[in-house]
C-alpha atoms as a PDB file:
ATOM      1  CA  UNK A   1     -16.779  -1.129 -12.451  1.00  0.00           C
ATOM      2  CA  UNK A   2     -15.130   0.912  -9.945  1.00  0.00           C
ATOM      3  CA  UNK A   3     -12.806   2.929 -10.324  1.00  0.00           C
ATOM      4  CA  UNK A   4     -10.994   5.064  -7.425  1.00  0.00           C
ATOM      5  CA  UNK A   5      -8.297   7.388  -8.863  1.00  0.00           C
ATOM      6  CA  UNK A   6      -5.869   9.161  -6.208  1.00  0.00           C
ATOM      7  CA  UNK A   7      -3.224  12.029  -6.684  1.00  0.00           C
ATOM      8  CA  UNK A   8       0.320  11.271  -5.369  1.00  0.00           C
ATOM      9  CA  UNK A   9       2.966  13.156  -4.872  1.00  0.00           C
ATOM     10  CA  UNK A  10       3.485  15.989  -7.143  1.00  0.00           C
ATOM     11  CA  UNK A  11       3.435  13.985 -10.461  1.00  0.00           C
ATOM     12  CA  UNK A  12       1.858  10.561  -9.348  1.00  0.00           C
ATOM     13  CA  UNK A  13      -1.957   9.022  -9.895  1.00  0.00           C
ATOM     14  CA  UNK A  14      -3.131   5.675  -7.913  1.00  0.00           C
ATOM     15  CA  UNK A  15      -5.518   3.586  -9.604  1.00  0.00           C
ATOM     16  CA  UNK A  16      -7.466   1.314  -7.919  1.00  0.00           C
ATOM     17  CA  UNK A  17     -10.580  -0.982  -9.250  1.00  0.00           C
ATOM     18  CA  UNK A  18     -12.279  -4.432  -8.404  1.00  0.00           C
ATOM     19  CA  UNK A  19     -13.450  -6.587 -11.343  1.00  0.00           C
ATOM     20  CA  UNK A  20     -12.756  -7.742 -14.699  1.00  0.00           C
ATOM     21  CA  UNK A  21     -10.836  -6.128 -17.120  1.00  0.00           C
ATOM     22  CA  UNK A  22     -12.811  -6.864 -20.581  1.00  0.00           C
ATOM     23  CA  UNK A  23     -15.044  -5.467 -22.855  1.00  0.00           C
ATOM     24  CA  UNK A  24     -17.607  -3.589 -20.806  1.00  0.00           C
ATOM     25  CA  UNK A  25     -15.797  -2.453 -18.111  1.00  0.00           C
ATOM     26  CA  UNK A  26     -12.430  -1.619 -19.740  1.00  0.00           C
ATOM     27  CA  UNK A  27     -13.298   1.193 -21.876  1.00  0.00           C
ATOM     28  CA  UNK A  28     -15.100   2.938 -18.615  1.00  0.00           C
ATOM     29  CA  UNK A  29     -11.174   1.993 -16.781  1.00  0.00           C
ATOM     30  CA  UNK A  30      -9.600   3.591 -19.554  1.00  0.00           C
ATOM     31  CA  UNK A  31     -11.469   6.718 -19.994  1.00  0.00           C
ATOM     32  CA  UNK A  32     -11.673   7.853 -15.899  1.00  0.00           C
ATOM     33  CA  UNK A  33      -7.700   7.449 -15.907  1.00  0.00           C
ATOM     34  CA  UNK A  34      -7.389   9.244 -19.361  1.00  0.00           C
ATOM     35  CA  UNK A  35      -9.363  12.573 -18.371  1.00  0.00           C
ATOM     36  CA  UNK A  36      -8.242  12.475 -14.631  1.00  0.00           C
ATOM     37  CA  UNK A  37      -4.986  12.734 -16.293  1.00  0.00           C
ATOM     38  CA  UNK A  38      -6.162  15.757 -19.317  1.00  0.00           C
ATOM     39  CA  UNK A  39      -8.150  17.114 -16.083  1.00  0.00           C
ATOM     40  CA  UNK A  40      -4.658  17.895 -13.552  1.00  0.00           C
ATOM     41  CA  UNK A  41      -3.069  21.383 -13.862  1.00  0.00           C
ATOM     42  CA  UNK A  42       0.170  19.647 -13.200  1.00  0.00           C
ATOM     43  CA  UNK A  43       1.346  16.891 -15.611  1.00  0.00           C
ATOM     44  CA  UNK A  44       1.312  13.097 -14.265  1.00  0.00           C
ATOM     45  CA  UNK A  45       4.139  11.346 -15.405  1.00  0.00           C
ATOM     46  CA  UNK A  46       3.730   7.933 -12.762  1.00  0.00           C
ATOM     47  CA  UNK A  47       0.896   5.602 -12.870  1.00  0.00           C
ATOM     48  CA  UNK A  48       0.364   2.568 -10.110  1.00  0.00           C
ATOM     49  CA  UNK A  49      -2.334   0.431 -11.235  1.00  0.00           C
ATOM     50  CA  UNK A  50      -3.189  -1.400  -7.965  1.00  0.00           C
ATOM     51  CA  UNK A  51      -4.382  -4.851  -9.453  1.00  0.00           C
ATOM     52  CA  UNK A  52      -4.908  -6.595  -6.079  1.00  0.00           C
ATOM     53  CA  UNK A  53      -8.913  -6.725  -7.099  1.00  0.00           C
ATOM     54  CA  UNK A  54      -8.471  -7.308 -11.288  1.00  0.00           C
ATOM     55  CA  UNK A  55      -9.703 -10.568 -11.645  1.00  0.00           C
ATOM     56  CA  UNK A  56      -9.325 -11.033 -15.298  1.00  0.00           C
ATOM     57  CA  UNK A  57      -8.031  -8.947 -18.214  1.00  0.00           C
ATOM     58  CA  UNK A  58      -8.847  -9.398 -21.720  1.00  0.00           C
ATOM     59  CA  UNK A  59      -7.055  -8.269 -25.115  1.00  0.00           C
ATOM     60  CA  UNK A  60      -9.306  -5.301 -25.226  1.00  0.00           C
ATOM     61  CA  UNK A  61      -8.335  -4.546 -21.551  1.00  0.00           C
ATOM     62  CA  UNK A  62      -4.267  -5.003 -22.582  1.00  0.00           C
ATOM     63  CA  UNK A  63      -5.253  -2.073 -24.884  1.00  0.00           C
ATOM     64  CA  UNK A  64      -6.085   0.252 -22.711  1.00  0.00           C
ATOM     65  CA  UNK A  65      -3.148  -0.052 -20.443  1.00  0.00           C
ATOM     66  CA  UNK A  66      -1.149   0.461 -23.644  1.00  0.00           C
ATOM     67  CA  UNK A  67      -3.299   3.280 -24.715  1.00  0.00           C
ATOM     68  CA  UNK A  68      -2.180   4.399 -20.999  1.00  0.00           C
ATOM     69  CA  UNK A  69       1.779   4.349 -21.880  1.00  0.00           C
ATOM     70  CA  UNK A  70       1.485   5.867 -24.923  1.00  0.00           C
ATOM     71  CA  UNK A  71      -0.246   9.019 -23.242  1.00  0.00           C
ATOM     72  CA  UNK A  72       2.459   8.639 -20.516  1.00  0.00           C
ATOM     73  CA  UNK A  73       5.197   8.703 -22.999  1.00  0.00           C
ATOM     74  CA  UNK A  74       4.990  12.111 -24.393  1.00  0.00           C
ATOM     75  CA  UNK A  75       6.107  13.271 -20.843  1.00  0.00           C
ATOM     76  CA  UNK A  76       8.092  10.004 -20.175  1.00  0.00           C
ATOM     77  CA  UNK A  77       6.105   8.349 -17.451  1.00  0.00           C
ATOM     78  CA  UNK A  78       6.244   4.781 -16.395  1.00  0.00           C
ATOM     79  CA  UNK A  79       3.325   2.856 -15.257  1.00  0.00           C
ATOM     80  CA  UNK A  80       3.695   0.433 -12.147  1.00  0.00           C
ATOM     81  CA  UNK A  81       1.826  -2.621 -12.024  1.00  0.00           C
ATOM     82  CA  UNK A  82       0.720  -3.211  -8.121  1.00  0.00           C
ATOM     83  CA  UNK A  83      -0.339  -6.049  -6.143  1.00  0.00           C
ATOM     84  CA  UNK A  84      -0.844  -8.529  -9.591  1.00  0.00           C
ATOM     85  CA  UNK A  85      -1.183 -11.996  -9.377  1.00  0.00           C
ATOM     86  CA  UNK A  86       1.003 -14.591 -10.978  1.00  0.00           C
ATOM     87  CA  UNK A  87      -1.574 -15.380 -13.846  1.00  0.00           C
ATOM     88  CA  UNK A  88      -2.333 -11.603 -14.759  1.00  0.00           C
ATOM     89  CA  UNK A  89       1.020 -10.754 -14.372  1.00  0.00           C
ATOM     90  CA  UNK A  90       1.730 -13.986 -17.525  1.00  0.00           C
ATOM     91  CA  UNK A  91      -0.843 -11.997 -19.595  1.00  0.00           C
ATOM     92  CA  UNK A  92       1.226  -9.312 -19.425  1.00  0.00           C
ATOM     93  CA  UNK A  93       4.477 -10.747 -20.182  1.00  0.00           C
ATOM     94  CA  UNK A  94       3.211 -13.493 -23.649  1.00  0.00           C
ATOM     95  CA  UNK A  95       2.359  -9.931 -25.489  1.00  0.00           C
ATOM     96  CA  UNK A  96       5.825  -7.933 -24.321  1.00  0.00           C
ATOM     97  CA  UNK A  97       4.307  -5.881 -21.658  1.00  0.00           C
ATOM     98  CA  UNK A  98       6.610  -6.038 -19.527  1.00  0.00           C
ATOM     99  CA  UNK A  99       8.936  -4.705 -21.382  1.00  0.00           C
ATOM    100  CA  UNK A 100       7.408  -1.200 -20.515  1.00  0.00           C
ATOM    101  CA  UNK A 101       6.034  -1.698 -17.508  1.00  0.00           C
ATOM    102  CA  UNK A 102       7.114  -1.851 -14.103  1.00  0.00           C
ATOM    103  CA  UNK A 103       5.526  -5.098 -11.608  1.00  0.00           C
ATOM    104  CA  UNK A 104       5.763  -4.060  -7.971  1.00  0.00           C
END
């Protein structure tokens, strides 16, 4: 899968990727965001996860993204959902995501 990861701002990370969400690629998603995030001097606290190119996301894919806000939330960051489509964006919402995150 790949995986761009940009800085933002003074607190901010941009995720891009094209793909599927699932078993094999969503641990290798979930562990470039997690050490680009150990890796910065200064703490990230806002995450956009552009999903204009996520295809598909599994239950082992929903996991990492809340594996994502529960790094986030020892700092208090939010995660922004970008560019989603109308099905992905359903996933999200029939297991309560969308209670935590934000769909831009």
């Amino acid at each position: 899968m790949d995986v761009k990861l940009k800085r933002t701002g003074l607190d901010g990370l941009y995720v891009a990727a094209v793909g599927r969400l699932d078993l094999d690629n969503a641990v290798e998603y979930g562990s470039k965001i997690k050490n680009f995030i150990e890796d910065c001097e200064d703490p990230i606290i806002e995450v956009t996860l552009d999903f204009s190119e996520i295809t598909f996301i599994s239950s082992f894919g929903l996991k990492v993204i809340l594996e994502l806000y529960k790094q986030l939330q020892v700092q208090s960051g939010v995660i922004k959902i970008k560019s989603i489509s109308e099905q992905l964006k359903n996933s999200f919402k029939m297991v309560g995501f969308d209670k935590f995150l934000v769909f831009e």
